[in-house]
N, C-alpha and C. Protein backbone atom coordinates (compact mmCIF):
# COMPACT_ATOMS: atom_id res chain seq x y z
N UNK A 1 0.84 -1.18 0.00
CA UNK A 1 0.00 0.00 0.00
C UNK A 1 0.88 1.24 0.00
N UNK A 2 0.40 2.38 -0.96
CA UNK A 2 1.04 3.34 -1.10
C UNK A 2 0.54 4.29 0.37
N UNK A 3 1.62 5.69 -0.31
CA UNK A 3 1.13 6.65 1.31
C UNK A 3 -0.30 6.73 0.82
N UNK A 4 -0.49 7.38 -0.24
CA UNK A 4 -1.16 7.87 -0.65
C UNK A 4 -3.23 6.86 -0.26
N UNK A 5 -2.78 5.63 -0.73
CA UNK A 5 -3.78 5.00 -0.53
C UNK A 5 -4.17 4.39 1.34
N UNK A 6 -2.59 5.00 1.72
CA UNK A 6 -3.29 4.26 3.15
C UNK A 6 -3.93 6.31 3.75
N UNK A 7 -3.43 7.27 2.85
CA UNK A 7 -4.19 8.29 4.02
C UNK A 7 -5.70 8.47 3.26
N UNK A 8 -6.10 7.95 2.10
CA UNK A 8 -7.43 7.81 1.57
C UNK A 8 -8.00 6.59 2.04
N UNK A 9 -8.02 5.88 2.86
CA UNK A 9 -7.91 4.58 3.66
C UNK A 9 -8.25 5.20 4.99
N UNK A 10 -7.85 6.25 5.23
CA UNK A 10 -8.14 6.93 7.00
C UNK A 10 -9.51 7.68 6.31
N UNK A 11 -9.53 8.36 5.46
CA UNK A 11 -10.34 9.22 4.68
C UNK A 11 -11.83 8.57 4.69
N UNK A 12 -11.54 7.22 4.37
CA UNK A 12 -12.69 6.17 3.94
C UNK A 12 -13.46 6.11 5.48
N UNK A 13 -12.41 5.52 6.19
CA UNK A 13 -12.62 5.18 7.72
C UNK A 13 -13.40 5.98 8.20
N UNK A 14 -12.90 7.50 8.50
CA UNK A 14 -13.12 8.43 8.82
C UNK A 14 -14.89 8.97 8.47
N UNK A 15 -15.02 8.74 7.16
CA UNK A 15 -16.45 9.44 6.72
C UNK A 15 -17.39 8.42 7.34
N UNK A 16 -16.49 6.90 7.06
CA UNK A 16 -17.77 6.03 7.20
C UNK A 16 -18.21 6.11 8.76
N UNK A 17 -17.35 6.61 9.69
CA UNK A 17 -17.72 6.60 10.72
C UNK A 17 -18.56 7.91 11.02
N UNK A 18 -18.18 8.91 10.06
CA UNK A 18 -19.38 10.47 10.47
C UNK A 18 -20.54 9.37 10.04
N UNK A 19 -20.54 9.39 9.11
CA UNK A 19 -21.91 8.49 9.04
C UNK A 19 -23.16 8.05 9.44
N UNK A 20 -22.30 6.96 10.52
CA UNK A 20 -22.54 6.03 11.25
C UNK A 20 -23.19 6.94 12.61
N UNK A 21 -22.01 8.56 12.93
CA UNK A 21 -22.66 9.11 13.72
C UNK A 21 -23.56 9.99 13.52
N UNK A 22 -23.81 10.33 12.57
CA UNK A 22 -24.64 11.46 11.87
C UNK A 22 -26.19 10.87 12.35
N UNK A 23 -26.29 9.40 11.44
CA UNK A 23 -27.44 8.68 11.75
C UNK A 23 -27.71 7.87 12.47
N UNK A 24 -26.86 7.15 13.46
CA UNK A 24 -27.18 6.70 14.79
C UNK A 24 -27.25 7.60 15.80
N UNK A 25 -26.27 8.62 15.73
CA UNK A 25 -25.85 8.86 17.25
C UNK A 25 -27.12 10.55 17.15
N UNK A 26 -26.23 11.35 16.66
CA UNK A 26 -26.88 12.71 16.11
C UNK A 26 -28.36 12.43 16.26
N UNK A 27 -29.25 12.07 16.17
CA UNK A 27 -30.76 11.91 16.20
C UNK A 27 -31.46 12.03 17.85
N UNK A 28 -30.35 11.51 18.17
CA UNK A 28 -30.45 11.87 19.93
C UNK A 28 -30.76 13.38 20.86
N UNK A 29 -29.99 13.90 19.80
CA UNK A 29 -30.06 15.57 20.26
C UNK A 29 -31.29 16.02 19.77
N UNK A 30 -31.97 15.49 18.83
CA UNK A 30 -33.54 15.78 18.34
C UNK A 30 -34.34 15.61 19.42
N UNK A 31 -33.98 14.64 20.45
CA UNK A 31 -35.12 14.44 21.64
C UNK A 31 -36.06 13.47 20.78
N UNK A 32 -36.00 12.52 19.92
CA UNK A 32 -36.89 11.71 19.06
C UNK A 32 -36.91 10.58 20.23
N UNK A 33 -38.43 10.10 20.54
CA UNK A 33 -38.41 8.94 21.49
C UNK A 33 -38.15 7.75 20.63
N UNK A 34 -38.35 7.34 19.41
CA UNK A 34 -38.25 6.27 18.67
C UNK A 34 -36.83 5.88 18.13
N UNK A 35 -36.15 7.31 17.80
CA UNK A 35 -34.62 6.65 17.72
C UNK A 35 -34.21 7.43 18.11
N UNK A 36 -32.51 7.15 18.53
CA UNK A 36 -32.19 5.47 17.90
C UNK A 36 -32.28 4.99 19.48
N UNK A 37 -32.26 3.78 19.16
CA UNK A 37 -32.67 2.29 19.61
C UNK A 37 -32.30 2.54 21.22
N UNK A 38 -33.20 1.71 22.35
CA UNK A 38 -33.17 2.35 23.89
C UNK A 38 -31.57 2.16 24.50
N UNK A 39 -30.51 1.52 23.75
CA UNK A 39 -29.32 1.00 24.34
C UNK A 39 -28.78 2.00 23.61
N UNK A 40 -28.76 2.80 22.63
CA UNK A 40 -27.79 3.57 22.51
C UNK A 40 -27.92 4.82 23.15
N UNK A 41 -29.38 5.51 23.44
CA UNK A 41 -30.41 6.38 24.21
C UNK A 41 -29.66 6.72 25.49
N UNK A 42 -29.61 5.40 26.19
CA UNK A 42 -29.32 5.43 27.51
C UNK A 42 -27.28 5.34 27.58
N UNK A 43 -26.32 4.91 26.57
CA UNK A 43 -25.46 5.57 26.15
C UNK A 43 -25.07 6.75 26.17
N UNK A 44 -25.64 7.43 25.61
CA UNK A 44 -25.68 9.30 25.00
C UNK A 44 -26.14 9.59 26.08
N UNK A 45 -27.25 9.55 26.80
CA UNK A 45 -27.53 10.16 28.08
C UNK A 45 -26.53 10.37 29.01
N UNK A 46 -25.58 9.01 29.37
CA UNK A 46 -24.86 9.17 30.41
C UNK A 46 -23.26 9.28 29.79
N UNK A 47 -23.33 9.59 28.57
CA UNK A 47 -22.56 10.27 27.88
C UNK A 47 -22.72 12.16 28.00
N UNK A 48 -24.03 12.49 27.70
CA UNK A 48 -24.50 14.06 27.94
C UNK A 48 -24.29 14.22 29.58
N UNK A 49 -24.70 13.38 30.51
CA UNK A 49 -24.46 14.22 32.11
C UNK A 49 -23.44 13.88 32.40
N UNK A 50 -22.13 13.19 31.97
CA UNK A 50 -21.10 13.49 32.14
C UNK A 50 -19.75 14.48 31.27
N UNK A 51 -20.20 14.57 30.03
CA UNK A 51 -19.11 15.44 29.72
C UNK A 51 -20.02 16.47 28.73
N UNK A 52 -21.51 16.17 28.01
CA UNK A 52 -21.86 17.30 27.05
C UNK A 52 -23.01 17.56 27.31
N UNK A 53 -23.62 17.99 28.30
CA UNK A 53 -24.91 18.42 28.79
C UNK A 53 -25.66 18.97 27.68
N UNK A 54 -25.04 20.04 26.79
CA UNK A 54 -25.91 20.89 25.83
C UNK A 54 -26.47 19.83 24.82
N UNK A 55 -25.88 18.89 24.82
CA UNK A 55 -26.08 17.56 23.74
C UNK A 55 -27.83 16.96 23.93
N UNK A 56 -27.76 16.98 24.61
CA UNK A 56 -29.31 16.65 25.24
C UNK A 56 -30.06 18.02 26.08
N UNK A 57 -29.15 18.79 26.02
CA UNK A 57 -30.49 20.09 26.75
C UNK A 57 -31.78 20.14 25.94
N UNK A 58 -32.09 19.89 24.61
CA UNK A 58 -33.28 20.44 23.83
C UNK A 58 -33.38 21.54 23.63
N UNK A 59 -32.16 22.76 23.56
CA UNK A 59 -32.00 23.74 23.59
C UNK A 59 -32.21 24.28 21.36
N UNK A 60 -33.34 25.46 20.95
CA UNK A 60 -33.71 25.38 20.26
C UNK A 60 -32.91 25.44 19.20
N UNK A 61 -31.78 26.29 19.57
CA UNK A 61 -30.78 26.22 18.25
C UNK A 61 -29.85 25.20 17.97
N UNK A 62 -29.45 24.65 19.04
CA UNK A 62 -28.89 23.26 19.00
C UNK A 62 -29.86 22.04 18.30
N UNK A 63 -30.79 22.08 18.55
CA UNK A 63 -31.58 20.90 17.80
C UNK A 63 -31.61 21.36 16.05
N UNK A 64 -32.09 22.59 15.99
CA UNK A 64 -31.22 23.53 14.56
C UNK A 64 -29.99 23.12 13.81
N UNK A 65 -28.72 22.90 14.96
CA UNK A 65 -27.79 22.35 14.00
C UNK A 65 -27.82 20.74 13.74
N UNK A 66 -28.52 20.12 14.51
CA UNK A 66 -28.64 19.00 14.54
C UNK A 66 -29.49 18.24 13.51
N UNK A 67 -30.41 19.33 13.22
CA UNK A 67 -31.11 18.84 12.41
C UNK A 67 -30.70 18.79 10.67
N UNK A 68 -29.92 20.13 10.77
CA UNK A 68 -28.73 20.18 9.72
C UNK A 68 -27.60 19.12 9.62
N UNK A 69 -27.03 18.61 10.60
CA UNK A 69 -26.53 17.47 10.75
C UNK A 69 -27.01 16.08 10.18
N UNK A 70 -28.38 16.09 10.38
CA UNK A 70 -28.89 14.85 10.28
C UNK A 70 -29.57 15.02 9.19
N UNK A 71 -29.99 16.18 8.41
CA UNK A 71 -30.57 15.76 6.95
C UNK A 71 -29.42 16.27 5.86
N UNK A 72 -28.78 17.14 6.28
CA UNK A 72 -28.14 18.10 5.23
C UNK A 72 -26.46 17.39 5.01
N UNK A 73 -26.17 16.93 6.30
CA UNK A 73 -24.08 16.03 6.20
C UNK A 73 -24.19 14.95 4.97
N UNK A 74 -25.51 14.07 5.42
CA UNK A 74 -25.07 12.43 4.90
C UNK A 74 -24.90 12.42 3.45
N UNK A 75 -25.65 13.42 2.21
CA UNK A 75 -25.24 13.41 1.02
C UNK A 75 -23.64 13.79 0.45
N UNK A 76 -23.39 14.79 1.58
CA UNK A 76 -22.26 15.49 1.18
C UNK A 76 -21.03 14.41 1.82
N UNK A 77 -21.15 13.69 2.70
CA UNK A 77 -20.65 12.07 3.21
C UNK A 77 -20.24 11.13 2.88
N UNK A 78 -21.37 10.76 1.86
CA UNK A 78 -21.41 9.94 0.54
C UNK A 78 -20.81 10.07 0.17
N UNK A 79 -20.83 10.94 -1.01
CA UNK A 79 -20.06 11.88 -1.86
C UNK A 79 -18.70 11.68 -1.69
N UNK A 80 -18.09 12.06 -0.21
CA UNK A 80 -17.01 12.23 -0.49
C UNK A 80 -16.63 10.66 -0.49
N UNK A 81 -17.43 9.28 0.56
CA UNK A 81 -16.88 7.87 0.50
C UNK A 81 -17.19 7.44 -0.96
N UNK A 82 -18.05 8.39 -1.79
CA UNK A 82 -17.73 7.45 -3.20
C UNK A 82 -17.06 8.01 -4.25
N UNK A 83 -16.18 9.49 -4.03
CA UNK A 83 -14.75 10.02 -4.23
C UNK A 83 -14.05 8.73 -3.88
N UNK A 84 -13.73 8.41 -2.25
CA UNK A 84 -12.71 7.64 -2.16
C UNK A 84 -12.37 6.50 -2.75
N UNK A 85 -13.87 5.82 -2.64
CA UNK A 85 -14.06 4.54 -3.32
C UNK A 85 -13.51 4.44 -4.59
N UNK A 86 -13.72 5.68 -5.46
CA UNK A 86 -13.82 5.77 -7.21
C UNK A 86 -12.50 5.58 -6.87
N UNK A 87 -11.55 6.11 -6.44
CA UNK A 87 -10.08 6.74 -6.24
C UNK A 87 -10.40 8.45 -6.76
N UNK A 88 -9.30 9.07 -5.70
CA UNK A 88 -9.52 10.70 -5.39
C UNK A 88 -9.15 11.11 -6.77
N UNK A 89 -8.04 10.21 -8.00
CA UNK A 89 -7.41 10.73 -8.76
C UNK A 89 -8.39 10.63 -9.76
N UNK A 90 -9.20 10.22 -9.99
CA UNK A 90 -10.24 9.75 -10.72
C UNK A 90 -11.95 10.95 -10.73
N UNK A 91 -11.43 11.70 -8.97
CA UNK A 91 -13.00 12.29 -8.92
C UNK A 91 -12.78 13.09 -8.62
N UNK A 92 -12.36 14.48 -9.61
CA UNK A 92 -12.67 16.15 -9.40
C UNK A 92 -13.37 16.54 -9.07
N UNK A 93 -14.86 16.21 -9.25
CA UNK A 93 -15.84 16.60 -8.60
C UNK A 93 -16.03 16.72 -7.34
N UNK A 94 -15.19 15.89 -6.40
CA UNK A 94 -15.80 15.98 -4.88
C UNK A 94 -14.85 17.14 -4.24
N UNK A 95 -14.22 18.23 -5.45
CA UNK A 95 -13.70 19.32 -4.87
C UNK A 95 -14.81 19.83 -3.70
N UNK A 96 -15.59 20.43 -4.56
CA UNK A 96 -16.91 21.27 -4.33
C UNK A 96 -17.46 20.98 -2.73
N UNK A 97 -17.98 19.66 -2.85
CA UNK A 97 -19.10 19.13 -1.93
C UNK A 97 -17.67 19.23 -0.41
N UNK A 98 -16.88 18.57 -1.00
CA UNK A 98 -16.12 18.42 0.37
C UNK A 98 -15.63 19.85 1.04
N UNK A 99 -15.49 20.82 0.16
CA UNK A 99 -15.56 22.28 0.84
C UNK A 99 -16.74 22.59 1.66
N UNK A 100 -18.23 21.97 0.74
CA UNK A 100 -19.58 22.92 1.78
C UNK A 100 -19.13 22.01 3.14
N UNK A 101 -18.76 20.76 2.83
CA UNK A 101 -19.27 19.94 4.18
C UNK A 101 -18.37 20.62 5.44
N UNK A 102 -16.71 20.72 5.00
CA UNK A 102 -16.10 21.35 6.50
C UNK A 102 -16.14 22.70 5.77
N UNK A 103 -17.26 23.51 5.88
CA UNK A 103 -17.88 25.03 5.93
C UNK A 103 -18.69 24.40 7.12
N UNK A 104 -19.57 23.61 6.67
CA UNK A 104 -20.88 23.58 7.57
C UNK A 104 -20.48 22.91 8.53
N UNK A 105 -19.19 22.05 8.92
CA UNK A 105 -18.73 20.90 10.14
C UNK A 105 -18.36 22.25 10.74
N UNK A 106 -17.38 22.93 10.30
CA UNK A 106 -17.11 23.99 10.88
C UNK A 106 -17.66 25.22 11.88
N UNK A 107 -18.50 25.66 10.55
CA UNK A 107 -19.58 26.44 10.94
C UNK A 107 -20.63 26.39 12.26
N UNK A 108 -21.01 24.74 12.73
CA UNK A 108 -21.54 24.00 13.71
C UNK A 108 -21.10 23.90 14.49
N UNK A 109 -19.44 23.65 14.54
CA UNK A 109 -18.93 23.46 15.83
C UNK A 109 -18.41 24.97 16.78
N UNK A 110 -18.02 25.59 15.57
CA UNK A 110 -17.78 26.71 16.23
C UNK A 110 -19.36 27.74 17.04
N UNK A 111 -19.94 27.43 16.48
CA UNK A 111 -21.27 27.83 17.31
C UNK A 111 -21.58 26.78 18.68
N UNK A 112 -21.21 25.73 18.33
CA UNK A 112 -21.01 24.73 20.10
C UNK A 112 -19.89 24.98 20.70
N UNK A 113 -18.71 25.44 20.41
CA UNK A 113 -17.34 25.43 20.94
C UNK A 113 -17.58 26.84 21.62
N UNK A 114 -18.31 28.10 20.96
CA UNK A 114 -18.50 29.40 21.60
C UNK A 114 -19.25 29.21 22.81
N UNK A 115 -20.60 28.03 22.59
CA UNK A 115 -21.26 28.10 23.91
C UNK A 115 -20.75 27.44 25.42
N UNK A 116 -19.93 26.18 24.38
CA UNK A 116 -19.35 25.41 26.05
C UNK A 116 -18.39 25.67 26.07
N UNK A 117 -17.70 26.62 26.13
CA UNK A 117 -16.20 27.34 26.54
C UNK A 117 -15.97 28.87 26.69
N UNK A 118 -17.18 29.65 26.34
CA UNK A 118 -17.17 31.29 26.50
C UNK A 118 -18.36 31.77 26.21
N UNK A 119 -19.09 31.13 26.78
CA UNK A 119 -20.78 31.70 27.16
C UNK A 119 -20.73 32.66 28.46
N UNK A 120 -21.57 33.32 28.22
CA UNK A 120 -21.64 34.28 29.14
C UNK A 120 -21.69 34.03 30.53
N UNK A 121 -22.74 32.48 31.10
CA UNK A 121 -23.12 32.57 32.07
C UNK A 121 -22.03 31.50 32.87
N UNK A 122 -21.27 31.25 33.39
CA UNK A 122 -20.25 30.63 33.39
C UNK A 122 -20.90 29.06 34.43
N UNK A 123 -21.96 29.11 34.25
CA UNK A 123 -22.61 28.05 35.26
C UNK A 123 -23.62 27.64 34.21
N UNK A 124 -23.67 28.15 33.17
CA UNK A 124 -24.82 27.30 32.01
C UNK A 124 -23.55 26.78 31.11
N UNK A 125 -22.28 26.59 31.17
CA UNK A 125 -21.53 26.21 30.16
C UNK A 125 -21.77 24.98 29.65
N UNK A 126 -21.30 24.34 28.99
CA UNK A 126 -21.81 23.07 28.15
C UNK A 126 -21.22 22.28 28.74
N UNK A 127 -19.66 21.99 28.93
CA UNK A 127 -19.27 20.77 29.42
C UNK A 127 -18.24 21.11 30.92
N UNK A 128 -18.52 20.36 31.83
CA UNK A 128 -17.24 20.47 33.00
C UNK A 128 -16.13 19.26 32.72
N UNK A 129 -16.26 18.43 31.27
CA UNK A 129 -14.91 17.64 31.18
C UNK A 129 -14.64 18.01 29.69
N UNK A 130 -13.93 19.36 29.67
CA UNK A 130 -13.22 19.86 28.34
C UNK A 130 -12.20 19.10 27.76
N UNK A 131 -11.61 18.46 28.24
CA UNK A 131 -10.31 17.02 27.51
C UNK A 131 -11.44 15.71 27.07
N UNK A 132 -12.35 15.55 27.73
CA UNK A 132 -13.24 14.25 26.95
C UNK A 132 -14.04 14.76 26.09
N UNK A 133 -14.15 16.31 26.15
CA UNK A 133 -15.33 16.67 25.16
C UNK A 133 -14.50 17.07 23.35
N UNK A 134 -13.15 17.46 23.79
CA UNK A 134 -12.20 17.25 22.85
C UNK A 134 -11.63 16.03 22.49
N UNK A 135 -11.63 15.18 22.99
CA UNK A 135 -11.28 14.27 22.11
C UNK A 135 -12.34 13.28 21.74
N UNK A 136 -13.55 13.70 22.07
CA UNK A 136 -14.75 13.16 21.58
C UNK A 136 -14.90 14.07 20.03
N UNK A 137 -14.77 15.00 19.80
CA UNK A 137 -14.92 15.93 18.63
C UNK A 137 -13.78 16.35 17.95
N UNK A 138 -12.40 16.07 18.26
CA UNK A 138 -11.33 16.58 17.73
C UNK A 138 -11.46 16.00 16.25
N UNK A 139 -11.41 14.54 16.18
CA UNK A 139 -11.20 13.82 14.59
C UNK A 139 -12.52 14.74 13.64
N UNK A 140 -13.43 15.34 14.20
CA UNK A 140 -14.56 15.93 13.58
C UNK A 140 -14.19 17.31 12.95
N UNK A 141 -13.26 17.74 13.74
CA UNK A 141 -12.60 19.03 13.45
C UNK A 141 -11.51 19.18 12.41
N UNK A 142 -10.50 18.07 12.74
CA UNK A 142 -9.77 18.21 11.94
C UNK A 142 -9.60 17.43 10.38
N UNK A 143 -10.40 16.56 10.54
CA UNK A 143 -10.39 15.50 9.36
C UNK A 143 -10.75 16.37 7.94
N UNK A 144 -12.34 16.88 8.48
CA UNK A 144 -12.65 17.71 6.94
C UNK A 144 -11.92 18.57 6.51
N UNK A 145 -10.93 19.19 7.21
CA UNK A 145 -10.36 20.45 6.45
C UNK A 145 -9.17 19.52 5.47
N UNK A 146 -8.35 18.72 5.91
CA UNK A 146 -7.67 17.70 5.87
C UNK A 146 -7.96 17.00 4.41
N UNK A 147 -9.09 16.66 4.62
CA UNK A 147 -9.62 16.18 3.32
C UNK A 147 -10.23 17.56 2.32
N UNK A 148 -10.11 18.66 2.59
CA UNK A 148 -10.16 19.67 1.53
C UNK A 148 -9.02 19.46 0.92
N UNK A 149 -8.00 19.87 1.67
CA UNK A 149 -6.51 19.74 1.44
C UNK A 149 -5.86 18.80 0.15
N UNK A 150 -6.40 17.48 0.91
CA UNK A 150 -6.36 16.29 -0.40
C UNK A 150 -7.22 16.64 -1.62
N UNK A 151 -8.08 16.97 -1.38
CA UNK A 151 -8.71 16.96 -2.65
C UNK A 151 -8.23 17.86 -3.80
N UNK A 152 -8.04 19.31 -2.94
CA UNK A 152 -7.31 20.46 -3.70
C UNK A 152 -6.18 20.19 -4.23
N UNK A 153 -5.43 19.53 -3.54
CA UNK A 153 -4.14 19.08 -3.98
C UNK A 153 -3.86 17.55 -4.95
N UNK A 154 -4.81 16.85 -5.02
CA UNK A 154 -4.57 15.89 -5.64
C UNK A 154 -4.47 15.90 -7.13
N UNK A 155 -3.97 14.94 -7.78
CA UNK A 155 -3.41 14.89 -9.27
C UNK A 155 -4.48 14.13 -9.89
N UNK A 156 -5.61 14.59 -10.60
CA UNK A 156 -6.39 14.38 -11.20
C UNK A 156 -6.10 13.54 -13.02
N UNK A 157 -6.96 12.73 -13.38
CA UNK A 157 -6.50 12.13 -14.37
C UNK A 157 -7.82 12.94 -15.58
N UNK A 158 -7.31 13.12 -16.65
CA UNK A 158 -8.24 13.30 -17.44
C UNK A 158 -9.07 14.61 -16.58
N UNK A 159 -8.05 15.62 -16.06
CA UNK A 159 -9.13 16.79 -15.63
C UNK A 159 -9.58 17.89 -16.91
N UNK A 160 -10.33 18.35 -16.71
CA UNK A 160 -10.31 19.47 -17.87
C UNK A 160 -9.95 20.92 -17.33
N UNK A 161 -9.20 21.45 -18.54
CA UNK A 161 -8.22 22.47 -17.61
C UNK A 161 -8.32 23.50 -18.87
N UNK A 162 -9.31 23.98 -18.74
CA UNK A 162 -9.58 25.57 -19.88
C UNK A 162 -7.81 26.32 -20.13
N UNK A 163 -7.44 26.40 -19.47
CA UNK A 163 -5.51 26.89 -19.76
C UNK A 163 -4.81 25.95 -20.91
N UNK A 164 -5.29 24.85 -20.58
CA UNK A 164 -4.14 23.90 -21.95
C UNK A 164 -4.72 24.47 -22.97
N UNK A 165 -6.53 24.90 -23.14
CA UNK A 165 -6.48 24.77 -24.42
C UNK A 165 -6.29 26.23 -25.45
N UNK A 166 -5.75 26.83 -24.32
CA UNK A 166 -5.30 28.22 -24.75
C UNK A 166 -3.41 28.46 -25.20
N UNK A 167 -3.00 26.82 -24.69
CA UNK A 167 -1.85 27.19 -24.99
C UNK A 167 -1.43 26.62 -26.46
């Protein structure tokens, strides 16, 4: 295995697991009694009263990004696991999509990162275990930009490039 195919190999890993949390886990913060399933419910709960309270507050703008999370990530998700799948050198197209997605991963967290770390009221903050709540969200943070990176930078086969045909 090349470098190349084992860091599109983390890439693969990586989405398939937003995924996995987008639509298992993420649905939780909706406050939905039907999903997901009562063992993962009671998971996330004692996951939320120990390190992410706002995760389960039902608080209105938070269920807002969540809900963006849960209908608006999984296409742009795809997308990029069937970039990887195709091979990256093969799919120019997932320039685009993989920019909106860490805009909007971005965009989301930094509106949760403002509230549980420099909210005004210093007793409504979001989490009292800031090292578990980071490394519960770090790979979330840094992966998509990461994979802009690759994409922008990768060596495309058969791209079309309006400049050659001017030369």
């Amino acid at each position: 295995m090349n470098a190349i195919s084992v860091i599109d190999s983390f890439f693969f890993l990586f989405f398939t697991i937003f995924l996995i949390c987008v639509l298992f886990i993420d649905p939780f913060g909706l406050l939905l009694e039907s999903w997901p399933p009562a063992f993962i419910q009671e998971a996330l709960t004692k996951y939320a009263e120990y390190c992410d309270p706002l995760y389960a507050s039902g608080v209105l703008w938070h269920k807002v990004l969540i809900a963006i999370e849960v209908f608006i990530y999984p296409p742009f998700i795809i997308t990029c696991l069937a970039a990887l799948y195709r091979g990256i050198s093969r799919s120019p197209w997932v320039k685009i999509p993989s920019l909106v997605l860490f805009i909007l991963v971005w965009y989301s967290y930094a509106v949760i990162i403002a509230h549980n770390f420099f909210g005004e009221d210093p007793d409504q903050l979001g989490t009292q275990q800031p090292m578990v709540w980071w490394s519960a969200y770090f790979m979330f943070l840094v992966a998509p930009p990461l994979f802009v990176v690759r994409t922008y930078t990768a060596t495309y086969e058969n791209e079309f490039d309006p400049l050659k045909k001017l030369q």
